[in-house]
Protein backbone atom coordinates (compact mmCIF):
# COMPACT_ATOMS: atom_id res chain seq x y z
CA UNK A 1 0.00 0.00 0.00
CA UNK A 2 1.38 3.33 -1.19
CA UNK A 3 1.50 6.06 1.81
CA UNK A 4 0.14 9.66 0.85
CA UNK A 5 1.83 12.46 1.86
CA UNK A 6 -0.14 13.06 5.08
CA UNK A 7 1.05 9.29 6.01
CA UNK A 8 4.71 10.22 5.21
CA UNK A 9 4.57 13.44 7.70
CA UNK A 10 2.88 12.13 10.54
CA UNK A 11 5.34 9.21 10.39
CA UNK A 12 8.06 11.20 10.40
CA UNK A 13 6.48 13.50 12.66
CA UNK A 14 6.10 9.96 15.20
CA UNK A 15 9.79 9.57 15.15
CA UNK A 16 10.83 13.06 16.52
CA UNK A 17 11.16 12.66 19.88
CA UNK A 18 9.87 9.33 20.23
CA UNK A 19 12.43 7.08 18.46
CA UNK A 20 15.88 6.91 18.72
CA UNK A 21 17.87 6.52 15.17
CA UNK A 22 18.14 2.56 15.88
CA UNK A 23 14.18 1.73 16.19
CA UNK A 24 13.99 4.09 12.81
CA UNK A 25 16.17 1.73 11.00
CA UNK A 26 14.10 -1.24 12.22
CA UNK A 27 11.20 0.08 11.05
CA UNK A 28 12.41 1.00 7.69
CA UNK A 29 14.18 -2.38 7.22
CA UNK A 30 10.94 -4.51 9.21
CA UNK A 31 7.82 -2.23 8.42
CA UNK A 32 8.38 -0.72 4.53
CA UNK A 33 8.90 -0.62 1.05
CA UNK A 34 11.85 0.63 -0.35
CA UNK A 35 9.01 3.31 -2.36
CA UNK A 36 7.91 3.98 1.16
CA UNK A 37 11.67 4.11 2.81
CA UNK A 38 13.01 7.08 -0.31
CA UNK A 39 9.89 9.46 0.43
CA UNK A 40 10.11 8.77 4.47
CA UNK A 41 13.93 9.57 4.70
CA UNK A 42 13.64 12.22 1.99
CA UNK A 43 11.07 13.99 4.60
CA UNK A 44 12.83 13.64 7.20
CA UNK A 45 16.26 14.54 6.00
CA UNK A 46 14.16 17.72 5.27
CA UNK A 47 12.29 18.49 7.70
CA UNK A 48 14.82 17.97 10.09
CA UNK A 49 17.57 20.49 8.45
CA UNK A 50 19.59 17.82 7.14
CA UNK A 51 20.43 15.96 9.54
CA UNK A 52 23.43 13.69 9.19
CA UNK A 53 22.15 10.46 11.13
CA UNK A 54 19.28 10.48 8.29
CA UNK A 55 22.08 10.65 5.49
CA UNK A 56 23.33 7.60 7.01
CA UNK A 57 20.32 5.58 7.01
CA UNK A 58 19.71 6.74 3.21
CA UNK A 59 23.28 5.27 2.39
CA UNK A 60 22.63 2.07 3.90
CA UNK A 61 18.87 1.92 2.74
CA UNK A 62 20.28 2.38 -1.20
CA UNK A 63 18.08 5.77 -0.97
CA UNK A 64 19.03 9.30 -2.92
CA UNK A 65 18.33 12.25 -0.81
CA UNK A 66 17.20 14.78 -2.87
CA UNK A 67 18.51 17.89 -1.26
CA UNK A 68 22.10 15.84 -0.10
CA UNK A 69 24.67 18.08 -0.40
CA UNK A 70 27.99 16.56 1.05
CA UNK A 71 29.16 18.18 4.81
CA UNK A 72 32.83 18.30 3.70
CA UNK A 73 33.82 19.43 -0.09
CA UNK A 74 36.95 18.21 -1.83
CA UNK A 75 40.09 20.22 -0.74
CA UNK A 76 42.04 22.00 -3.36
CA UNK A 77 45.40 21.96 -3.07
């Protein structure tokens, strides 16, 4: 079953506060499709200012943040 939007932000919205980053990850990996895992991280990467935990999660999930931009850019020497 595809999740609407409103289902995507009061998930995330369940999370803050409520879950630490280790029962997020056993959700995603017990409780959703990998459809339903790319819009939930995307919104929360968002909606919590790009947070860096959530980036993590997204790498090991296989999912493309849309607004990723690296913390650390490439030196030049």
């Amino acid at each position: 079953m595809n999740k609407t939007k409103e289902d995507i932000e009061w998930q995330v919205n369940m999370w803050d506060g409520n879950m630490n980053i280790f029962e997020i990850y056993d959700e995603l990996r017990d409780g959703h499709t990998g459809e339903e895992q790319e819009a939930l991280l995307n919104h929360a990467y968002d909606t919590w200012h790009y947070n860096d935990l959530i980036a993590e999660l997204a790498s090991h999930f296989g999912v493309t943040l849309h607004n990723y931009e690296p913390k650390l850019r490439k030196l030049a020497l």
